[in-house]
Protein backbone atom coordinates (compact mmCIF):
# COMPACT_ATOMS: atom_id res chain seq x y z
CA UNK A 1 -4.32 -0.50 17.64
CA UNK A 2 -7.84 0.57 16.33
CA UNK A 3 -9.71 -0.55 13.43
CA UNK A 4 -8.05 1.36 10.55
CA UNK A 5 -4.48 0.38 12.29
CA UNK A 6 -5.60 -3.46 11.90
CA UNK A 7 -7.21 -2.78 8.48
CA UNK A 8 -3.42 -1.76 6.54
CA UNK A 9 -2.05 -4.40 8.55
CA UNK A 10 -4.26 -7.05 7.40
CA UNK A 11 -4.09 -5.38 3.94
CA UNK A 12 0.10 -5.69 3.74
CA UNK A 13 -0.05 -9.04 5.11
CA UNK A 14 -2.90 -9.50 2.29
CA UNK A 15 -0.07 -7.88 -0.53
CA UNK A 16 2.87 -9.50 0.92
CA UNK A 17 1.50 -13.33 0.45
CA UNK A 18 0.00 -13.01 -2.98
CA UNK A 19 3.19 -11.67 -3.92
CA UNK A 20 5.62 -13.61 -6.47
CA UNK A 21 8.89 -14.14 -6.92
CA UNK A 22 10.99 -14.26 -10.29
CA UNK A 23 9.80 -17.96 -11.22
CA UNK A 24 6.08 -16.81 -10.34
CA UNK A 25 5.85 -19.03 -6.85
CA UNK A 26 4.10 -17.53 -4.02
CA UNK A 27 7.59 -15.54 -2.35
CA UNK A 28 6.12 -16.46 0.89
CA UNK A 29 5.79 -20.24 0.88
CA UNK A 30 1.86 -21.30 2.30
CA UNK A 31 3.43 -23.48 5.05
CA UNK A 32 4.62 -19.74 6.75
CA UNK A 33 1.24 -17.77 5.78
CA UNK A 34 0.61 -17.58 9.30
CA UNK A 35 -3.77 -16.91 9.68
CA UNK A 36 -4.52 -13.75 10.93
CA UNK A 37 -5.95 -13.54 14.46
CA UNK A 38 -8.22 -10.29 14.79
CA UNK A 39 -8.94 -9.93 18.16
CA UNK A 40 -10.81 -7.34 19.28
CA UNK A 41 -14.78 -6.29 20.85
CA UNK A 42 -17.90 -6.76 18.99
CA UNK A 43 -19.75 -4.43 16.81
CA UNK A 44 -16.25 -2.76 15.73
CA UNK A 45 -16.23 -2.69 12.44
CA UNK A 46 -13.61 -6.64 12.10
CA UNK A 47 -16.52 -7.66 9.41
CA UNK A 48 -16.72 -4.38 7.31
CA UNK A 49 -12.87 -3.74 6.85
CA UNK A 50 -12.62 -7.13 5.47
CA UNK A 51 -15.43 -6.24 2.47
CA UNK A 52 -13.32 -2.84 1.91
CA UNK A 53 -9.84 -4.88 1.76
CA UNK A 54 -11.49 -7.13 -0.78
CA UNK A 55 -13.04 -4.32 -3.03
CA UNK A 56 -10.02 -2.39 -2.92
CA UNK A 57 -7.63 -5.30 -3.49
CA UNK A 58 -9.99 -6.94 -5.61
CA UNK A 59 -9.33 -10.15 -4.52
CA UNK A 60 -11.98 -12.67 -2.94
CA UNK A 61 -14.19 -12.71 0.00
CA UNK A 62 -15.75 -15.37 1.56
CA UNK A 63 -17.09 -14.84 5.45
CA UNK A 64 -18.61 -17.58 7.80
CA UNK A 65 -19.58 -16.99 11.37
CA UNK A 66 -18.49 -20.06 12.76
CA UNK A 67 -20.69 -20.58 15.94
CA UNK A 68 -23.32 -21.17 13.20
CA UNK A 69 -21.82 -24.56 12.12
CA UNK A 70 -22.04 -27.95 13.09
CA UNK A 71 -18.67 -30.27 13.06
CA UNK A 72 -20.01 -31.65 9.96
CA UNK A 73 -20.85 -28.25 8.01
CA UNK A 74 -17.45 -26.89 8.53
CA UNK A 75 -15.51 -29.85 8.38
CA UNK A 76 -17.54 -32.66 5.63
CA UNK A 77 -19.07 -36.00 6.23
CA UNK A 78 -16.63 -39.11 6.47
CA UNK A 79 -17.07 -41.94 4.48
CA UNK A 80 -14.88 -45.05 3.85
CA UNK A 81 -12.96 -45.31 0.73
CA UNK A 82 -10.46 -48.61 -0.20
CA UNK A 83 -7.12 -47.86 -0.83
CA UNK A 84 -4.12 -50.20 -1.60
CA UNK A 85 -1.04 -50.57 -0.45
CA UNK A 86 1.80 -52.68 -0.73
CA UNK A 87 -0.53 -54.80 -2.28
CA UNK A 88 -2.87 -54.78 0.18
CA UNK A 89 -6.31 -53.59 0.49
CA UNK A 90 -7.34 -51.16 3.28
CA UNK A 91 -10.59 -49.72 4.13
CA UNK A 92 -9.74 -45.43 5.33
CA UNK A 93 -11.69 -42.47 6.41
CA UNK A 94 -11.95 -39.59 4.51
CA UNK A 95 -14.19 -36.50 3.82
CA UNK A 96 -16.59 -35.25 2.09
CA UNK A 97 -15.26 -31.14 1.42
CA UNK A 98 -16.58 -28.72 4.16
CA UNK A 99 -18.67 -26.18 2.83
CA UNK A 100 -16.65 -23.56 3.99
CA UNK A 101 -13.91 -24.36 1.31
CA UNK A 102 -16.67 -25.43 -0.96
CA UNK A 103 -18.18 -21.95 -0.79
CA UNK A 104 -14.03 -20.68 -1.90
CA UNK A 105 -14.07 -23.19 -4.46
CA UNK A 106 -17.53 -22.20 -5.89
CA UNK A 107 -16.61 -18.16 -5.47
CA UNK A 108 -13.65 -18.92 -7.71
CA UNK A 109 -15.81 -21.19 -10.29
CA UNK A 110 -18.48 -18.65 -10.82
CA UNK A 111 -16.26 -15.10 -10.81
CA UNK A 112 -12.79 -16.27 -11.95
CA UNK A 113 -10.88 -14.52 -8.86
CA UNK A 114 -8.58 -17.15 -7.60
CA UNK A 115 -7.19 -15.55 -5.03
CA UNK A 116 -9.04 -14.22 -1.88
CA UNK A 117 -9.65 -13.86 2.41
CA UNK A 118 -11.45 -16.73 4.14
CA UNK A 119 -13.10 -14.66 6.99
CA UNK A 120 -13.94 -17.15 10.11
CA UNK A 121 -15.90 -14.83 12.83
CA UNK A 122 -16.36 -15.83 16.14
CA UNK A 123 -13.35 -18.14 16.37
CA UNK A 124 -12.74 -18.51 19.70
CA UNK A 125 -16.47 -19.63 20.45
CA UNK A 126 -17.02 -22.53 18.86
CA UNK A 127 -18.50 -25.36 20.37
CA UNK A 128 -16.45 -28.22 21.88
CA UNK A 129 -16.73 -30.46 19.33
CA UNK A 130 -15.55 -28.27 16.73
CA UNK A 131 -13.12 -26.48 18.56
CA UNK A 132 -10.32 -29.02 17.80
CA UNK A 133 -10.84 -28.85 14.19
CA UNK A 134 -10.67 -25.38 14.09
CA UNK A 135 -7.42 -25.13 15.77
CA UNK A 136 -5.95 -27.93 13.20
CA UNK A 137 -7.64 -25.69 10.86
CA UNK A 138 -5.55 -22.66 11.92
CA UNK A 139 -2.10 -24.89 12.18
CA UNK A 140 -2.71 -26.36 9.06
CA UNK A 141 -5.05 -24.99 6.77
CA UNK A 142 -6.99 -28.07 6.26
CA UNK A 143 -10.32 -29.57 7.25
CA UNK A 144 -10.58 -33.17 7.10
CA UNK A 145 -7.94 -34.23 4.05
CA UNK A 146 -9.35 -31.19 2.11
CA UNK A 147 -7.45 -27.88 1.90
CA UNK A 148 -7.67 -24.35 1.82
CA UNK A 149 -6.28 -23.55 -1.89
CA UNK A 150 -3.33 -21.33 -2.64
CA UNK A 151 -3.28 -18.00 -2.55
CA UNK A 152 -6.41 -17.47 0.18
CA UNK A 153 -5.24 -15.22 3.36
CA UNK A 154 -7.28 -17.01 6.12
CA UNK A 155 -8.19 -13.89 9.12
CA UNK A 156 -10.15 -15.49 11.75
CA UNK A 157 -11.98 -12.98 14.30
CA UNK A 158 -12.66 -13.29 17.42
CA UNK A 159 -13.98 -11.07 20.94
CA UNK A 160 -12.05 -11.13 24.20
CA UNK A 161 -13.09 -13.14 27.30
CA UNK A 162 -14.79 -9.65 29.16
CA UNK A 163 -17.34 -9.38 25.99
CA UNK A 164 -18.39 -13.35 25.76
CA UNK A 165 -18.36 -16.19 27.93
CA UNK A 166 -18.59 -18.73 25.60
CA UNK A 167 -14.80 -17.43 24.64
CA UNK A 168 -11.95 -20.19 24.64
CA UNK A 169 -9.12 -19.49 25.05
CA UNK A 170 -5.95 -20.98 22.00
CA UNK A 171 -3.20 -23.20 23.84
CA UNK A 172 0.66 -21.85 22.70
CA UNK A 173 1.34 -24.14 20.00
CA UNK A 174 -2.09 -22.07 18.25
CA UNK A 175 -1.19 -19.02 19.00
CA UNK A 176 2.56 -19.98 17.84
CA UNK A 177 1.44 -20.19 14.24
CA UNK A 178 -0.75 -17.26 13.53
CA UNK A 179 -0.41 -13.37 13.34
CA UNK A 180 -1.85 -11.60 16.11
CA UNK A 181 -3.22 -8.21 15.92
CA UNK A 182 -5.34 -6.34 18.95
CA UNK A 183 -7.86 -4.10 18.15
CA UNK A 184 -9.66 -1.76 20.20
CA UNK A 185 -12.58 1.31 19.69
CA UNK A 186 -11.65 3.98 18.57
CA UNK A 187 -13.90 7.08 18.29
CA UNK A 188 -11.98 9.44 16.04
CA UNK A 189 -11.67 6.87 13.61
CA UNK A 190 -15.10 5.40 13.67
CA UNK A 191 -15.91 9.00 13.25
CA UNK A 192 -14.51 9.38 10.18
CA UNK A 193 -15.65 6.27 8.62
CA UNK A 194 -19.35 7.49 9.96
CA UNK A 195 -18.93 11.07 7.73
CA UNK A 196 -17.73 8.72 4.81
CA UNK A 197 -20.61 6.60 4.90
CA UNK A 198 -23.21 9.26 5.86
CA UNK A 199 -24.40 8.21 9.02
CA UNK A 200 -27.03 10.82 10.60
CA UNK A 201 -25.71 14.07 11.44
CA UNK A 202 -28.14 13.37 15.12
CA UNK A 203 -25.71 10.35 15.98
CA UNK A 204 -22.63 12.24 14.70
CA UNK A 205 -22.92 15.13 16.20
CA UNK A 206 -24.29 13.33 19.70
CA UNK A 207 -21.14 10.83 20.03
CA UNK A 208 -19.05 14.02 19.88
CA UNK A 209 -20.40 15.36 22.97
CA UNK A 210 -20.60 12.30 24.72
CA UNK A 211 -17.67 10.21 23.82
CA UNK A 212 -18.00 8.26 26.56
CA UNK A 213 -21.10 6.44 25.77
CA UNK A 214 -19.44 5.57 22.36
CA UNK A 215 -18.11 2.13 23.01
CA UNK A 216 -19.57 0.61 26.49
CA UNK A 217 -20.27 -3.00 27.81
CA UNK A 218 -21.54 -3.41 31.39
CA UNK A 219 -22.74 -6.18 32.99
CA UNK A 220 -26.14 -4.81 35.55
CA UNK A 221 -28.78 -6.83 37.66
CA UNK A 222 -30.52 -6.60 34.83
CA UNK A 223 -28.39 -8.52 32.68
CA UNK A 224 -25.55 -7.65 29.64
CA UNK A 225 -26.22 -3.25 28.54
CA UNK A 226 -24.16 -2.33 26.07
CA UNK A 227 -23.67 0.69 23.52
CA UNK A 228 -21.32 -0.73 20.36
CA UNK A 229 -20.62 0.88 17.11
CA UNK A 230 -22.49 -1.75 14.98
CA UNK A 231 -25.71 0.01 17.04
CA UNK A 232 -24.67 3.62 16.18
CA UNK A 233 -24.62 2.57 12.63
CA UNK A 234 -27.92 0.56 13.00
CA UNK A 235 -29.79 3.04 14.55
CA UNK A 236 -28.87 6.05 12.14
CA UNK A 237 -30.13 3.93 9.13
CA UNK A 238 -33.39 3.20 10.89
CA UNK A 239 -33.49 6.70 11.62
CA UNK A 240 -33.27 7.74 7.97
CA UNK A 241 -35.83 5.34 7.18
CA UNK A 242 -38.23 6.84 9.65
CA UNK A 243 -37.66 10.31 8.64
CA UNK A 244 -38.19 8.76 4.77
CA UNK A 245 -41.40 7.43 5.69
CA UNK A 246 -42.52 10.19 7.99
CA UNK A 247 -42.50 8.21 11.18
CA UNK A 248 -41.80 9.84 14.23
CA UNK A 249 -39.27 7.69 15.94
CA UNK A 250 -40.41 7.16 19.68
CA UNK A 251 -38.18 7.06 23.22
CA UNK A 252 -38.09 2.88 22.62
CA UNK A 253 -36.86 3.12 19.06
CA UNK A 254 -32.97 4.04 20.65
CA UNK A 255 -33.23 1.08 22.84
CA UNK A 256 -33.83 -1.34 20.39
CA UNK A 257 -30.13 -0.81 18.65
CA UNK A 258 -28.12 1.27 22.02
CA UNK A 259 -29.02 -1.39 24.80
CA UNK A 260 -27.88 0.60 27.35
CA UNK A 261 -31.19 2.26 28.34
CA UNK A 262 -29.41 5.66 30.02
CA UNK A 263 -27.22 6.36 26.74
CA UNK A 264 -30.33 5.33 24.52
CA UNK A 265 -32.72 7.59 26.85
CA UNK A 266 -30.01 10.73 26.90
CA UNK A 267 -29.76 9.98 23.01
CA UNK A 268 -33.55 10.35 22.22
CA UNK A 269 -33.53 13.56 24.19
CA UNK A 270 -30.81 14.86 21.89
CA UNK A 271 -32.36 13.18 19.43
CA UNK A 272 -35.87 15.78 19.87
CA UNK A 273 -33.39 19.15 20.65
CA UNK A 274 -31.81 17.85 17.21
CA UNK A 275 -35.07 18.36 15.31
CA UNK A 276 -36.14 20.89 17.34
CA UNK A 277 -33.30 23.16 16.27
CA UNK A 278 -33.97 22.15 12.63
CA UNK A 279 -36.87 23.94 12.90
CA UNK A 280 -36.65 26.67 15.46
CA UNK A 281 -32.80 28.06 13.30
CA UNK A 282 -34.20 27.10 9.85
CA UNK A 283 -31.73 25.36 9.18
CA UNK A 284 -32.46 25.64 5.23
CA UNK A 285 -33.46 29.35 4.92
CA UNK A 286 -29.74 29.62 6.14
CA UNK A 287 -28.43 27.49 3.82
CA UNK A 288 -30.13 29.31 1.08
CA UNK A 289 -28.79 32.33 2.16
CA UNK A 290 -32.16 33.56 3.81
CA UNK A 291 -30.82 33.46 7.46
CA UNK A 292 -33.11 36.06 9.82
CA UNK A 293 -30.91 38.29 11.72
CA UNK A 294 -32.65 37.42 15.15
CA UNK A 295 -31.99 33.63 14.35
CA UNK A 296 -28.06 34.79 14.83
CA UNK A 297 -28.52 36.68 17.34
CA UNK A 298 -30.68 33.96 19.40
CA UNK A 299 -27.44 31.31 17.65
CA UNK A 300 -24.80 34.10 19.66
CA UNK A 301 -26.22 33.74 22.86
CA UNK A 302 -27.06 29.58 22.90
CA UNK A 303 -25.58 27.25 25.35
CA UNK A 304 -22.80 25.65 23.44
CA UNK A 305 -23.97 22.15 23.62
CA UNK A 306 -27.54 24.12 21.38
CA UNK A 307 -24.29 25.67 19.31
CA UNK A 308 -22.90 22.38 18.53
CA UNK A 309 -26.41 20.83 17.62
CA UNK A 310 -26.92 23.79 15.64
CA UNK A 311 -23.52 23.04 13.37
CA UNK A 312 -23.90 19.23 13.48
CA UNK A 313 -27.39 20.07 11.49
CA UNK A 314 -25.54 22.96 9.13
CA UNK A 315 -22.17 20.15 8.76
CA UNK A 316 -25.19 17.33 7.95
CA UNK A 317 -26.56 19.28 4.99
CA UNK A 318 -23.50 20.20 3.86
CA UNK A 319 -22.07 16.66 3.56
CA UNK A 320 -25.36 15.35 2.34
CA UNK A 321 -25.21 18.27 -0.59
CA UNK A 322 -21.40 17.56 -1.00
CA UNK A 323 -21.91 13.55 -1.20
CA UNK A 324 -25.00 14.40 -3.78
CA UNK A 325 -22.18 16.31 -5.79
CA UNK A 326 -19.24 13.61 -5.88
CA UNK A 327 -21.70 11.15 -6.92
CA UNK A 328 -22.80 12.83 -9.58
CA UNK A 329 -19.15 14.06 -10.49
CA UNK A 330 -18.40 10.06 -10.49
CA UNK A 331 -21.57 9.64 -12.64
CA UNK A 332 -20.30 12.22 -15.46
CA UNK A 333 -16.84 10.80 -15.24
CA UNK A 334 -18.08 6.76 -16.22
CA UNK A 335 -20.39 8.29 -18.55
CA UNK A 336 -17.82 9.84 -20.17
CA UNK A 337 -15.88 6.78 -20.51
CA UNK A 338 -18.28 5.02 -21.85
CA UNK A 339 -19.00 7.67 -24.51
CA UNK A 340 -15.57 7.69 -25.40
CA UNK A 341 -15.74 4.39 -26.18
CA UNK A 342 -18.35 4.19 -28.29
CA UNK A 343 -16.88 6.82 -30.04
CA UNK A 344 -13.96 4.25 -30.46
CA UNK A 345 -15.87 1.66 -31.76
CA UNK A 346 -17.70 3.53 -34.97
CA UNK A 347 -18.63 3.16 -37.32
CA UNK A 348 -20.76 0.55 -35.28
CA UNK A 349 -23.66 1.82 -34.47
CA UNK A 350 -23.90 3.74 -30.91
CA UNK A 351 -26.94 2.34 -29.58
CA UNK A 352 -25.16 -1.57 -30.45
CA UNK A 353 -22.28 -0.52 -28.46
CA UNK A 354 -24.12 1.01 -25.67
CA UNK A 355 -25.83 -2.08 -24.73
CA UNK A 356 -22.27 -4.39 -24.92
CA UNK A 357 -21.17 -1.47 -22.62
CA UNK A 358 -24.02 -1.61 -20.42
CA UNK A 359 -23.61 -5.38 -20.14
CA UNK A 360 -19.60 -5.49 -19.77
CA UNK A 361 -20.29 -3.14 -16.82
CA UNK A 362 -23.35 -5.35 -15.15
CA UNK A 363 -21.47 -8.16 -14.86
CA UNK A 364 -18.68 -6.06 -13.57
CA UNK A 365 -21.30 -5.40 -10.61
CA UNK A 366 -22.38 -8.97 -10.20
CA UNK A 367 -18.86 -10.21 -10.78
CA UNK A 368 -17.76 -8.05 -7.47
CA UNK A 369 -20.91 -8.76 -5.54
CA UNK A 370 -20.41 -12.57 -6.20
CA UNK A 371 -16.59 -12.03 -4.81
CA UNK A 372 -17.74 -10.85 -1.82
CA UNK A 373 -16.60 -7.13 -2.00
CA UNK A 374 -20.10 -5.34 -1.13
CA UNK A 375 -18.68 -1.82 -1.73
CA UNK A 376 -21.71 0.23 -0.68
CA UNK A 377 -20.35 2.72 -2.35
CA UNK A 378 -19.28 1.35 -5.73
CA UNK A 379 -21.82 -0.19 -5.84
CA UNK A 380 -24.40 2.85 -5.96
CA UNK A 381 -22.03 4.59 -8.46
CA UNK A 382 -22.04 1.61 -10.99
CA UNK A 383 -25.74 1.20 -10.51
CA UNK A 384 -26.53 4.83 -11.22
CA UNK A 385 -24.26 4.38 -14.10
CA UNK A 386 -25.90 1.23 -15.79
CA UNK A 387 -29.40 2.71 -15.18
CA UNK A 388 -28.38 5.80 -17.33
CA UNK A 389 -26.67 3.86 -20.15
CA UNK A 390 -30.27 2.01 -20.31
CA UNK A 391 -31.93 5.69 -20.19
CA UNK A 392 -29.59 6.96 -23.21
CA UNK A 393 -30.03 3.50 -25.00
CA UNK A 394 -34.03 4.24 -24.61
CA UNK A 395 -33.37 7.71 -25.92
CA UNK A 396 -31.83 6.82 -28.79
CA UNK A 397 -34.21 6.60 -32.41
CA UNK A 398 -31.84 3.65 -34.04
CA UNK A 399 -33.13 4.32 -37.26
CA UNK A 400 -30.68 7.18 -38.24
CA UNK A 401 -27.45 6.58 -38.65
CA UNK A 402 -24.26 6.65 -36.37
CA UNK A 403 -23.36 10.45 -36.82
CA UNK A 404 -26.98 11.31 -35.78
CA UNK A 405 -26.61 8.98 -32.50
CA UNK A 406 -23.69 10.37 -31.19
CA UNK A 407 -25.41 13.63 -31.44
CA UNK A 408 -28.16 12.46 -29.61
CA UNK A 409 -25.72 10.84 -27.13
CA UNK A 410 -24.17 13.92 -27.09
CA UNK A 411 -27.60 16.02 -25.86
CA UNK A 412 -28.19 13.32 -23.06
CA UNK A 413 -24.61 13.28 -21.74
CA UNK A 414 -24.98 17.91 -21.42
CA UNK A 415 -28.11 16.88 -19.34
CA UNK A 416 -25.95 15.06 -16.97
CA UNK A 417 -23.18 17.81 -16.52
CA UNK A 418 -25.11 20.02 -16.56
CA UNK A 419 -26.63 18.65 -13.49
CA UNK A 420 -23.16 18.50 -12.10
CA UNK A 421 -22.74 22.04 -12.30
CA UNK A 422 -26.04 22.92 -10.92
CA UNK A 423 -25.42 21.09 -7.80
CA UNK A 424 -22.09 22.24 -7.04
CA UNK A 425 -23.75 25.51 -7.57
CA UNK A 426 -26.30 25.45 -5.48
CA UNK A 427 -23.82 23.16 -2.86
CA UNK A 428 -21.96 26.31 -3.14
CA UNK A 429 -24.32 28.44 -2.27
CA UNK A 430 -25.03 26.14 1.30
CA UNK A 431 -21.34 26.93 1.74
CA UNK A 432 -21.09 30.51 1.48
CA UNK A 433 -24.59 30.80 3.58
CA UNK A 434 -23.36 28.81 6.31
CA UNK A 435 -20.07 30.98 6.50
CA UNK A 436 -22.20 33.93 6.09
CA UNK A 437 -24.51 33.10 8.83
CA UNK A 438 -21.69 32.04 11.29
CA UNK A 439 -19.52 35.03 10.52
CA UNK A 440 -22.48 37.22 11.59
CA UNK A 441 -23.80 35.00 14.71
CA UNK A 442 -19.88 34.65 16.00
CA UNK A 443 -17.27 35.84 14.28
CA UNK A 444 -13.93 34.33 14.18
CA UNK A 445 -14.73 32.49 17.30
CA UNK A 446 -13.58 28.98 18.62
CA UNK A 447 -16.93 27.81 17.17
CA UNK A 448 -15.81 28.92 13.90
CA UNK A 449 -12.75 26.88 13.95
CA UNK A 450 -14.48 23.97 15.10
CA UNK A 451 -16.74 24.41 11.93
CA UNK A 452 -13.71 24.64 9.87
CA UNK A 453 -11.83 21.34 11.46
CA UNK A 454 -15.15 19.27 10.74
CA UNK A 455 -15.88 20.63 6.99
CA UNK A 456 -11.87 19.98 6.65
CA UNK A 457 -11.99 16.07 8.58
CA UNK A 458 -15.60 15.53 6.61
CA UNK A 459 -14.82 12.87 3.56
CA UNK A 460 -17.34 14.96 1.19
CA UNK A 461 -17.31 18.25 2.34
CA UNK A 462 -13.29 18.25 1.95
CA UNK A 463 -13.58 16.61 -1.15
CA UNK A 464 -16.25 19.47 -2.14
CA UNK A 465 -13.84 21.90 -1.28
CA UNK A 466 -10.71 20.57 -2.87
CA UNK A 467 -12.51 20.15 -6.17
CA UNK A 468 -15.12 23.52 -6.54
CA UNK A 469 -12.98 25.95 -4.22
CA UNK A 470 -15.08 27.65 -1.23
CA UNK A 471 -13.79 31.36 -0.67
CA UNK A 472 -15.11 31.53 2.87
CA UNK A 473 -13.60 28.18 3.94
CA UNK A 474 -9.95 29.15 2.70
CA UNK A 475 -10.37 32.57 4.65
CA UNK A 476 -10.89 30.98 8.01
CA UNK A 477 -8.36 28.26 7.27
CA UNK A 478 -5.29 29.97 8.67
CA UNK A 479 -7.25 29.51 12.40
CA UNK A 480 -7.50 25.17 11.57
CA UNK A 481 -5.92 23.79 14.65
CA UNK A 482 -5.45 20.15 15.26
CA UNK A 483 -7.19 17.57 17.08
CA UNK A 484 -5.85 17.67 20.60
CA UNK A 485 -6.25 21.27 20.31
CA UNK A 486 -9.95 21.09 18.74
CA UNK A 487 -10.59 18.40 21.68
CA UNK A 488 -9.44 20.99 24.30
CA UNK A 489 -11.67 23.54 22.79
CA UNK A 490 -14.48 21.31 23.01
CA UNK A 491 -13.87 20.40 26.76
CA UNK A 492 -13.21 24.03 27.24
CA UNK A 493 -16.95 25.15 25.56
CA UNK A 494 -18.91 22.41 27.17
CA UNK A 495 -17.88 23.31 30.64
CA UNK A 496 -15.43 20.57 31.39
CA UNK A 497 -12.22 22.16 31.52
């Protein structure tokens, strides 16, 4: 299955042992929460899916990569201790707590959550020595005489033998008491997680002409090349950086994160055509609706892999406009809660209950950091929010009374819609240029449809659509076709049909 397969799978298993019976027990008893073995190759995404189950769920996250720990970090430190019995005294072993289930223990002390995933990475490399405890750990959810505590899913990942020679591999009565699920790469669906997240329109838009240099591992003379999609994510944010800081990235920056040196070489060629065609199409005078009618005509007669730069550079704007919009749409939307609970709470004054406000929601944010679910995403939204409750809290003169405040409150909150409307303005503007532009460069073409399909699979640029409406988009909607057919067209376009 891919990554997004294993993901509601781990999620249901996730649901279906935290849930309770009548009496409130656990309706799944602990003895049969089997661990979850995630097998599948590195740089897939095993890590990241975990972090978006937690955030979603809101449950717990703690993650350990376990070739990083000694026999005694992950399992404690005996000592002797004198017990009794029948009257007699005995000296036994026991241990100190690992600090693996310390770090659960201390994630439930500090935020409260008491239920949670214990992520182990890397299972099936541990080192000799640890290996055995690892495997009781897995049968019985214990290290040492200390256990795992109630209500903690346990998903332990690991890479097949082809991808790691230090693999081992678990004997029957191991693999008899966990839950097995397979994972493998998958493109489309990496894709769309890439749109969601942003990832640079260059990598995008290069991955879906060469597919094939998506996902590979080879061993050469030269030792282990590989292309994973941990490096396709790596290398776009390093490319946004350099663009940020107006650094040209050179022919070895590819390498560094694509260590296959063909696919990284073939990539920083795109990589140049990419910004050349930025510059030689104008890619924002056509946006802003000030396309030149020989850039069309010079767009009609391209080679379509030049087309297919061309729209991954239009579709990169658009989603960067689009995401630019939602946020801001999520801004006005927590703003507005927050003002309507201040309203709530008067006759106290505004500014008073702004700051509670302001604090409830940072330790929200620090609450979910400390649980382990990083939500990039959240995250920004809830920081733009707190640093604008401290802007209107600064705005406000709290010498006049409560009516005067919310008045004031009132003025700042129009500034922030207002800015809502003014980008999905001007986002729909892009739009209707970048219709306008293809309509006249193509027509209703197969490139047109293939525009369509990627504004429709794009997580913002749908989302723009669905919420502000784009006229142009809903005409050439009737041609959407779906993926097999869209892959076809590709093949057919690029010559290999």
């Amino acid at each position: 299955m891919n990554i997004k397969q294993a993901k509601e799978q781990i999620r249901n298993t996730l649901r279906a042992y935290l849930s309770r019976d009548p009496l409130g027990n656990y309706r799944i008893p602990a003895i049969r929460q089997r661990p979850v073995l995630l097998i599948g190759p590195p740089g897939i995404g095993k890590t990241q899916i975990m972090e978006q189950i937690a955030s979603e769920e809101n449950v717990g996250l703690v993650s350990y990569t376990i070739t990083h720990h000694t026999r005694q970090s992950a399992v404690g430190l005996p000592f002797i201790e004198k017990r009794v019995y029948d009257g007699v005294e005995h000296t036994v072993t026991e241990y100190t707590m690992s600090e693996i289930l310390g770090s659960v223990y201390s994630l439930m002390e500090k935020t409260g959550i008491r239920e949670g995933i214990l992520f182990l990475d890397e299972i099936n490399c541990v080192s000799e020595t640890l290996a055995p405890m690892m495997l009781q750990f897995l049968q019985c959810k214990t290290f040492g005489n200390q256990k795992l505590p109630e209500g903690w899913l346990i998903v332990a990942a690991g890479n097949p033998p082809e991808y790691n020679r230090s693999v081992r591999d678990f004997d029957v009565v191991t693999l008899d008491r966990v839950k097995r699920i397979t994972v493998e790469e998958d493109f489309q669906v990496w894709k769309e997680y890439a749109k969601r997240r942003g990832l640079h329109g260059a990598v995008i838009s290069y991955l879906d002409l060469r597919k094939e240099n998506f996902y590979r591992i080879e061993n050469s003379a030269e030792g282990m090349q590989f292309a994973t999609a941990r490096g396709w994510e790596d290398l776009s944010e390093i490319l946004y950086a350099y663009e940020a800081l107006g650094i040209a990235p050179d022919r070895e920056l590819a390498v560094q994160y694509v260590q296959m040196p063909s696919i990284a070489r073939d990539f920083s060629d795109y990589y140049a055509l990419y910004n050349r065609y930025r510059q030689v199409y104008h890619i924002d005078d056509i946006l802003h609706g000030h396309a030149q009618k020989v850039t069309a005509t010079e767009f009609a007669a391209a080679p379509f892999d030049e087309k297919f730069a061309v729209m991954g550079l239009l579709l990169a704007r658009l989603g960067d406009a689009s995401r630019e919009t939602r946020r801001q749409d999520g801004l006005v939307q927590a703003l507005h809660d927050a003002l309507l609970a201040v309203r709530d709470r008067l006759p106290d004054l505004p500014a008073k209950s702004l700051r509670e406000i302001s604090a409830v929601r940072l330790a929200t944010m620090k609450r979910a950091a400390g649980a382990g679910q990083e939500d990039r995403e959240q995250k920004t939204i809830r920081q733009a929010e707190i640093n604008r409750l401290e802007e209107y809290i600064g705005g406000l003169d709290e010498s006049i009374g409560s009516d005067e405040q919310m008045d004031s409150l009132r003025a700042l909150f129009a500034e922030d819609t207002g800015r809502r409307e003014s980008l999905a303005d001007e986002t729909g503007l892009m739009f209707d240029s970048a219709f306008r532009f293809l309509e006249e460069a193509v027509g209703q073409s197969q490139e047109m449809v293939l525009f369509v399909t990627e504004i429709t699979a794009g997580f913002d640029t749908s989302w723009y659509v669905g919420e502000f409406g784009c006229d142009a988009y809903f005409r050439h909607n009737s041609e959407l076709l779906f993926d097999t057919t869209r892959q076809s067209i590709l093949e057919k376009l690029s010559g290999k049909a």
